[in-house]
PDB file of N, CA and C in Angstrom:
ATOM      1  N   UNK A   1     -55.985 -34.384  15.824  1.00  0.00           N
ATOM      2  CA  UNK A   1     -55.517 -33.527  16.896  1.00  0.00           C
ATOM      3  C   UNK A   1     -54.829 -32.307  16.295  1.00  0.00           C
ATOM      4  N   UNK A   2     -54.969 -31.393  16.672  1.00  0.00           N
ATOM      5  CA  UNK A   2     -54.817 -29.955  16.501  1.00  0.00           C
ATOM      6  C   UNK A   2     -53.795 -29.572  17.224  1.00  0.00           C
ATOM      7  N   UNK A   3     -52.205 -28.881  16.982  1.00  0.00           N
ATOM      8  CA  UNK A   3     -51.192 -28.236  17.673  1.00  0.00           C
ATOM      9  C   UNK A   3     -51.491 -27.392  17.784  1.00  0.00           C
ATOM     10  N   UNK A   4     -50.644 -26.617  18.544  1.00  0.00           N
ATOM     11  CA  UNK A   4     -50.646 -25.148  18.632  1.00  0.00           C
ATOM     12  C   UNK A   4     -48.960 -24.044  19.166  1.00  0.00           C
ATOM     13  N   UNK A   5     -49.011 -23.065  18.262  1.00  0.00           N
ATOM     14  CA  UNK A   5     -47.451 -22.348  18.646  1.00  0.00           C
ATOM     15  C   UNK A   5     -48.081 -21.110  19.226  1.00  0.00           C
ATOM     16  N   UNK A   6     -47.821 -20.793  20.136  1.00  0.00           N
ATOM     17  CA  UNK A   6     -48.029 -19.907  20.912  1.00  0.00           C
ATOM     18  C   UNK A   6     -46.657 -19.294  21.819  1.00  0.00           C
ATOM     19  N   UNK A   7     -46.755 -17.767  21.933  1.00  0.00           N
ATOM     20  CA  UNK A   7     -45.704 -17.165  22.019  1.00  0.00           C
ATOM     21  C   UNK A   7     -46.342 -15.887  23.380  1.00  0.00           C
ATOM     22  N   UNK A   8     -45.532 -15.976  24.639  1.00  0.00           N
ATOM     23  CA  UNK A   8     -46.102 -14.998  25.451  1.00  0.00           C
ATOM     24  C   UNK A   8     -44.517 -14.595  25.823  1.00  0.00           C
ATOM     25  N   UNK A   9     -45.128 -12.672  26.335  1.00  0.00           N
ATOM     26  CA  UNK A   9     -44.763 -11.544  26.707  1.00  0.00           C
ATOM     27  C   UNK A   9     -43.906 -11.166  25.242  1.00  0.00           C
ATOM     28  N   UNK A  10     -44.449 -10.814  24.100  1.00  0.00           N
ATOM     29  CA  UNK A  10     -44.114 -10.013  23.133  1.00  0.00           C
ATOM     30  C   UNK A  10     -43.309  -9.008  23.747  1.00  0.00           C
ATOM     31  N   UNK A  11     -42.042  -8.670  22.806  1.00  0.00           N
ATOM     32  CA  UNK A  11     -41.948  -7.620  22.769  1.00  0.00           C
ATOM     33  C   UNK A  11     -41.790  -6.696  21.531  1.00  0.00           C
ATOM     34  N   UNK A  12     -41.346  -5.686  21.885  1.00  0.00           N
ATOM     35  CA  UNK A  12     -41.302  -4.399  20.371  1.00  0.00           C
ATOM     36  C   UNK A  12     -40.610  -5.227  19.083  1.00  0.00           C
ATOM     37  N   UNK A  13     -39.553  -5.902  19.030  1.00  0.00           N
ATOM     38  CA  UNK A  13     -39.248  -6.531  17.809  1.00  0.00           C
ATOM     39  C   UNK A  13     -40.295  -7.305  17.526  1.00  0.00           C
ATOM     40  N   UNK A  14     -40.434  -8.148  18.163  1.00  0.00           N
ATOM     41  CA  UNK A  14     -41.905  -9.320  17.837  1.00  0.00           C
ATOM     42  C   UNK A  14     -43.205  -8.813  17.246  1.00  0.00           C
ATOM     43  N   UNK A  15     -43.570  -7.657  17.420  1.00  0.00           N
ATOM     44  CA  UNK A  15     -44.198  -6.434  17.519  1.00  0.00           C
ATOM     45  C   UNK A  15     -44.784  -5.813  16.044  1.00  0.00           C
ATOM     46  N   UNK A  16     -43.162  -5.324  16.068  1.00  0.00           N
ATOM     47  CA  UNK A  16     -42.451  -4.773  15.008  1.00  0.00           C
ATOM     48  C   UNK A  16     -42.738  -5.746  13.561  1.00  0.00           C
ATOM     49  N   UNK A  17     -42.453  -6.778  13.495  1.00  0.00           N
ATOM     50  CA  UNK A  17     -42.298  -8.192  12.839  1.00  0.00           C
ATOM     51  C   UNK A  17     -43.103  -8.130  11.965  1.00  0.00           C
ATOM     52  N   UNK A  18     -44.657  -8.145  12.520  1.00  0.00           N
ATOM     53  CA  UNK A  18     -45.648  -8.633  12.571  1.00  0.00           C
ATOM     54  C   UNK A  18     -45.943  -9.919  12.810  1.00  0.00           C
ATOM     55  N   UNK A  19     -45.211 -10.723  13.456  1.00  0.00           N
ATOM     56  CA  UNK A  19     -45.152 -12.208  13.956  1.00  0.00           C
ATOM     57  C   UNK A  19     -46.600 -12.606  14.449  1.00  0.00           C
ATOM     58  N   UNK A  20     -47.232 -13.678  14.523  1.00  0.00           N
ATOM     59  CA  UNK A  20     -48.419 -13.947  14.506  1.00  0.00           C
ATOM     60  C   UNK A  20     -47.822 -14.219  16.499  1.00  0.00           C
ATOM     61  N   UNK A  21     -48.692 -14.621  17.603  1.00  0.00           N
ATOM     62  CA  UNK A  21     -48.356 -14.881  18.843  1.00  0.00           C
ATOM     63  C   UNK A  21     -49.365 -16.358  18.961  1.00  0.00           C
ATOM     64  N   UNK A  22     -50.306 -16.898  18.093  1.00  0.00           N
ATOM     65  CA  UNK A  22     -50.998 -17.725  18.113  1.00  0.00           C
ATOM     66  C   UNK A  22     -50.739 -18.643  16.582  1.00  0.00           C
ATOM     67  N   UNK A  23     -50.462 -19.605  16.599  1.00  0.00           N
ATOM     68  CA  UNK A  23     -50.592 -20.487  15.001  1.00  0.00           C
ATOM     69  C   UNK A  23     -50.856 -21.974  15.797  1.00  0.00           C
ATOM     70  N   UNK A  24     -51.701 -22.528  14.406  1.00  0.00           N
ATOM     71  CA  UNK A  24     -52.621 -23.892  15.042  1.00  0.00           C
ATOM     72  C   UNK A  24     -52.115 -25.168  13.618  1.00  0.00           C
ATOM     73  N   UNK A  25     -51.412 -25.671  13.946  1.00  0.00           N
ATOM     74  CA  UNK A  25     -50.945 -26.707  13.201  1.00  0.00           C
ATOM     75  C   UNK A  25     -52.037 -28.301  13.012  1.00  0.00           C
ATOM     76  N   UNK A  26     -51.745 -28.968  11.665  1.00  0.00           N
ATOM     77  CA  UNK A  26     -52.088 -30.398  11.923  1.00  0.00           C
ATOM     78  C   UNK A  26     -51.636 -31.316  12.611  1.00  0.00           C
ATOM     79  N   UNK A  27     -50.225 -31.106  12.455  1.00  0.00           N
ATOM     80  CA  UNK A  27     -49.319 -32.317  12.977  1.00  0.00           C
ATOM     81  C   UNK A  27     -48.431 -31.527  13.764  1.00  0.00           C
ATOM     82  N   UNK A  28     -47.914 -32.419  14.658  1.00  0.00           N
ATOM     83  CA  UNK A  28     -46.685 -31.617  15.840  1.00  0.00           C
ATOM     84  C   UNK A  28     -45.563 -31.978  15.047  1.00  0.00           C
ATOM     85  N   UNK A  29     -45.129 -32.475  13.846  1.00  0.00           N
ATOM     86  CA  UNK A  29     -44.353 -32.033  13.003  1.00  0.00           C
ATOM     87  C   UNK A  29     -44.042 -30.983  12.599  1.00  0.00           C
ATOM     88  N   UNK A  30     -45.064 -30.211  11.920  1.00  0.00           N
ATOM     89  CA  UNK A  30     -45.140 -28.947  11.887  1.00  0.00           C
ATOM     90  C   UNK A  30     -45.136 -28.136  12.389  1.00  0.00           C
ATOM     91  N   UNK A  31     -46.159 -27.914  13.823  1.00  0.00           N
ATOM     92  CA  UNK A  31     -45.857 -26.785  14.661  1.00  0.00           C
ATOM     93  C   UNK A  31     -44.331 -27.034  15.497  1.00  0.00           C
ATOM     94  N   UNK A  32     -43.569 -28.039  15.910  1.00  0.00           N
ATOM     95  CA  UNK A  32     -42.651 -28.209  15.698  1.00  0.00           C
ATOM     96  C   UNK A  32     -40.929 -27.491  15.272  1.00  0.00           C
ATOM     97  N   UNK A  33     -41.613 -27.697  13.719  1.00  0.00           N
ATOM     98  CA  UNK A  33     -40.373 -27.230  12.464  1.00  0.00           C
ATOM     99  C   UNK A  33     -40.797 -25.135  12.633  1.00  0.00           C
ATOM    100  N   UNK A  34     -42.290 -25.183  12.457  1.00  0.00           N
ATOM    101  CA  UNK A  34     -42.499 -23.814  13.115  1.00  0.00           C
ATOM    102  C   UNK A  34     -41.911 -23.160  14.380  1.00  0.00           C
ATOM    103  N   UNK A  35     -42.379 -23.484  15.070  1.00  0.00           N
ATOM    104  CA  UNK A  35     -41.758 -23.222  16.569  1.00  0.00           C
ATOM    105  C   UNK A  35     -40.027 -22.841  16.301  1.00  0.00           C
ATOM    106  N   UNK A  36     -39.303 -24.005  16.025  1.00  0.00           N
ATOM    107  CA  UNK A  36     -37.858 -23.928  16.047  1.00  0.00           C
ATOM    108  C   UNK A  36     -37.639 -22.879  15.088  1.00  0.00           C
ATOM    109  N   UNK A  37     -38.086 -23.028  14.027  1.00  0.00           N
ATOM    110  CA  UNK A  37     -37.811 -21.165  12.619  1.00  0.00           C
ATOM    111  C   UNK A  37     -38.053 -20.244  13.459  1.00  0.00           C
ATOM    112  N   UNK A  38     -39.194 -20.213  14.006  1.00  0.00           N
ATOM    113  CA  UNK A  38     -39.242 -18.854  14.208  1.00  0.00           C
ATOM    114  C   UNK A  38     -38.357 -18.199  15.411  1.00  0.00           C
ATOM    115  N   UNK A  39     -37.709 -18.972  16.729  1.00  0.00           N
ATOM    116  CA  UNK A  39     -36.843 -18.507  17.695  1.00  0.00           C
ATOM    117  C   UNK A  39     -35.486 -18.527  16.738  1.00  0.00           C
ATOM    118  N   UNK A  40     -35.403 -19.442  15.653  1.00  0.00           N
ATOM    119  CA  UNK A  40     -34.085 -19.163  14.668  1.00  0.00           C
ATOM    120  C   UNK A  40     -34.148 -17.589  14.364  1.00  0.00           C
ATOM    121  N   UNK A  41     -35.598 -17.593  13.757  1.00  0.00           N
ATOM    122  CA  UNK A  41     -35.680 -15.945  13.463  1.00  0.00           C
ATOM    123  C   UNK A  41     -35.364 -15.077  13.876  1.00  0.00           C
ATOM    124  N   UNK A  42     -35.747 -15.091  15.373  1.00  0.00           N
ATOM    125  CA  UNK A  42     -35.995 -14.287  16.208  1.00  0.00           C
ATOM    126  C   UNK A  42     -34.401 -13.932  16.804  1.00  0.00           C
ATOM    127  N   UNK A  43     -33.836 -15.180  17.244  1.00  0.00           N
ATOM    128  CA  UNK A  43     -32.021 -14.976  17.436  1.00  0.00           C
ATOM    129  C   UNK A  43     -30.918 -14.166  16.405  1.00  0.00           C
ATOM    130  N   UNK A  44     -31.871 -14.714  15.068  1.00  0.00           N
ATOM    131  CA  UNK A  44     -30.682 -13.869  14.086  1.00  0.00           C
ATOM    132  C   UNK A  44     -31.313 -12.380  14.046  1.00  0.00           C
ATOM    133  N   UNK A  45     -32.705 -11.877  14.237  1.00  0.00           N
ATOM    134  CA  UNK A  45     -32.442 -10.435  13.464  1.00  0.00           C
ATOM    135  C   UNK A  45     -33.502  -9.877  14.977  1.00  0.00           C
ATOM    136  N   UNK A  46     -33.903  -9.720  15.672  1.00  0.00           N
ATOM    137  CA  UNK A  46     -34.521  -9.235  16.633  1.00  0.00           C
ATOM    138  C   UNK A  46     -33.090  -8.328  17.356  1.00  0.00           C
ATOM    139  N   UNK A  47     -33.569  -7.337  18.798  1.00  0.00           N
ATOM    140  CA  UNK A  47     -32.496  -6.386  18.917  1.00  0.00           C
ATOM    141  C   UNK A  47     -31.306  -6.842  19.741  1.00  0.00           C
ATOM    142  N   UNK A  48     -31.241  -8.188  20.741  1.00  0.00           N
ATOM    143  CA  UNK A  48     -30.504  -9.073  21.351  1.00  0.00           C
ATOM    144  C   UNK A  48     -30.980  -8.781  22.382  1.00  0.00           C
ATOM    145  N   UNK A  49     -31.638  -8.028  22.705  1.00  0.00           N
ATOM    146  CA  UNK A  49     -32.048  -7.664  24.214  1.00  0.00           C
ATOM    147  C   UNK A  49     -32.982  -8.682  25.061  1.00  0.00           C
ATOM    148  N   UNK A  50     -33.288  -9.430  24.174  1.00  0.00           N
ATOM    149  CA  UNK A  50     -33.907 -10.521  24.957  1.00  0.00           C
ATOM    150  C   UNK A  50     -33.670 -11.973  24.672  1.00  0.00           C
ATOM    151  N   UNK A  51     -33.985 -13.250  25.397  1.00  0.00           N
ATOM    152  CA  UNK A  51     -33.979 -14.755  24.878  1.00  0.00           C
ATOM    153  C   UNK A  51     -34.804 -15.176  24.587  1.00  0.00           C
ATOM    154  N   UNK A  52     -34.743 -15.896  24.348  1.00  0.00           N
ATOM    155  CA  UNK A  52     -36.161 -17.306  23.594  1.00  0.00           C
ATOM    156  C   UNK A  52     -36.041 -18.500  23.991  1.00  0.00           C
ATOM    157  N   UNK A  53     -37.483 -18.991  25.014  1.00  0.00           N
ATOM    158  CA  UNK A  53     -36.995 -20.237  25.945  1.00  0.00           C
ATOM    159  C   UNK A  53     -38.314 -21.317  24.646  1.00  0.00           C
ATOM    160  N   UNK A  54     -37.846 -22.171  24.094  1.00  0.00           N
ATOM    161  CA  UNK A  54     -39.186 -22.680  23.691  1.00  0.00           C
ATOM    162  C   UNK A  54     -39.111 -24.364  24.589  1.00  0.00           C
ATOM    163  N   UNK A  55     -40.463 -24.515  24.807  1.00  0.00           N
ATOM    164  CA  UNK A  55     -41.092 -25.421  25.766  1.00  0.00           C
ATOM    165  C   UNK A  55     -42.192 -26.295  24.887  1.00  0.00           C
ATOM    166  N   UNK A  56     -41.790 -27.230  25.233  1.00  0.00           N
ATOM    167  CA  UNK A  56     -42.945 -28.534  24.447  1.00  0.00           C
ATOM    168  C   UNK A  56     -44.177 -28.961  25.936  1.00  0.00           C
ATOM    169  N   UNK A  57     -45.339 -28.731  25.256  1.00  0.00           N
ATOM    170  CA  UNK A  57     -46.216 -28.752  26.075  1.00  0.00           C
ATOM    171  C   UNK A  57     -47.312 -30.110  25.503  1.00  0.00           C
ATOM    172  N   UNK A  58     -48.376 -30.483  26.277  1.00  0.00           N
ATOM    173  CA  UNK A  58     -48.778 -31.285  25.957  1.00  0.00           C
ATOM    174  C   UNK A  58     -49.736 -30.355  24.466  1.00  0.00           C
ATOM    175  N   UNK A  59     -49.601 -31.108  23.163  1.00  0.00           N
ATOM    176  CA  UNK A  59     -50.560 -30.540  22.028  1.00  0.00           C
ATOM    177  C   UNK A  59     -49.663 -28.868  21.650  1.00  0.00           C
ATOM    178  N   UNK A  60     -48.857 -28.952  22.494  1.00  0.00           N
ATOM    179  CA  UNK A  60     -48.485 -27.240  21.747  1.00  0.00           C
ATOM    180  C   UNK A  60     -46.745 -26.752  22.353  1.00  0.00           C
ATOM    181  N   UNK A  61     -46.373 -25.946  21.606  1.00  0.00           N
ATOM    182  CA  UNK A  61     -45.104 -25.051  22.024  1.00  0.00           C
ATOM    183  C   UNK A  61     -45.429 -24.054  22.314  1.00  0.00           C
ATOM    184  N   UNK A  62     -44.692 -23.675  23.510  1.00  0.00           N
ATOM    185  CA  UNK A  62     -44.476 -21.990  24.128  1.00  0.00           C
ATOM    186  C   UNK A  62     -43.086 -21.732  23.506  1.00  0.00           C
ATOM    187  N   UNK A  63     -43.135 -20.388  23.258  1.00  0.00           N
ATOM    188  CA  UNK A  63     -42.064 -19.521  22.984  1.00  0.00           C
ATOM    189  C   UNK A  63     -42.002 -18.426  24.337  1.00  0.00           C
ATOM    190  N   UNK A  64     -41.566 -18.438  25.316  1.00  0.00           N
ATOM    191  CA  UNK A  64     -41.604 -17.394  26.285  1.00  0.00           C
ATOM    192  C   UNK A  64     -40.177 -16.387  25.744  1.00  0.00           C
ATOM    193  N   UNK A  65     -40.647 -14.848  25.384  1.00  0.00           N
ATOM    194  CA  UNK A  65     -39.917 -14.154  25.306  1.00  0.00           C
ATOM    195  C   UNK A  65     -39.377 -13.540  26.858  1.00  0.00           C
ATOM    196  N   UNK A  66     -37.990 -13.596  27.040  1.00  0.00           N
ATOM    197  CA  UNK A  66     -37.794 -12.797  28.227  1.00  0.00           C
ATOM    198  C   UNK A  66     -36.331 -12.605  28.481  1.00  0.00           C
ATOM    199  N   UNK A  67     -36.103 -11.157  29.030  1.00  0.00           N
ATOM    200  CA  UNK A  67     -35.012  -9.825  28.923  1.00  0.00           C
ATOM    201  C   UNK A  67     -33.888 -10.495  28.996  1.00  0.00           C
ATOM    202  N   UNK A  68     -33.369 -10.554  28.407  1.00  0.00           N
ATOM    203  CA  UNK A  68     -31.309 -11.023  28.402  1.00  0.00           C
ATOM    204  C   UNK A  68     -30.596 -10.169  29.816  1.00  0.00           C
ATOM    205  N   UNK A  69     -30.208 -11.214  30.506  1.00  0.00           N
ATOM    206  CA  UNK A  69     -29.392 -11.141  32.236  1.00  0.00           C
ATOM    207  C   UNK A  69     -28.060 -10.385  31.423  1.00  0.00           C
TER     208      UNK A  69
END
């Protein structure tokens, strides 16, 4: 079985990055330990203007980027 990290509504930092918005893992170990780095990433150096909701889905993680209230 095949994971998957997937990341919707990019914005300009994400952009900027060159952050991939699609990655396909072996194990949900991995996409996982992926998933969680990269919203780590994204919290420490992106512009604060937005959050990072990540969601465990069946076979995959969402990263939904969206605007800080």
């Amino acid at each position: 079985m095949r994971y998957r990290v997937e990341v919707k509504n990019s914005c300009r930092c994400f952009i900027r990055k060159g952050m991939s918005e699609n990655e396909i893992f072996d194990s949900e170990a991995e996409a996982k330990e992926y998933a969680e780095n990269m919203v780590e990433e994204m919290h420490k150096t992106f512009c604060k203007k937005h959050d990072f909701n990540l969601t465990k889905l069946p076979f995959s993680y969402l990263i939904t980027i969206v605007p800080r209230i």
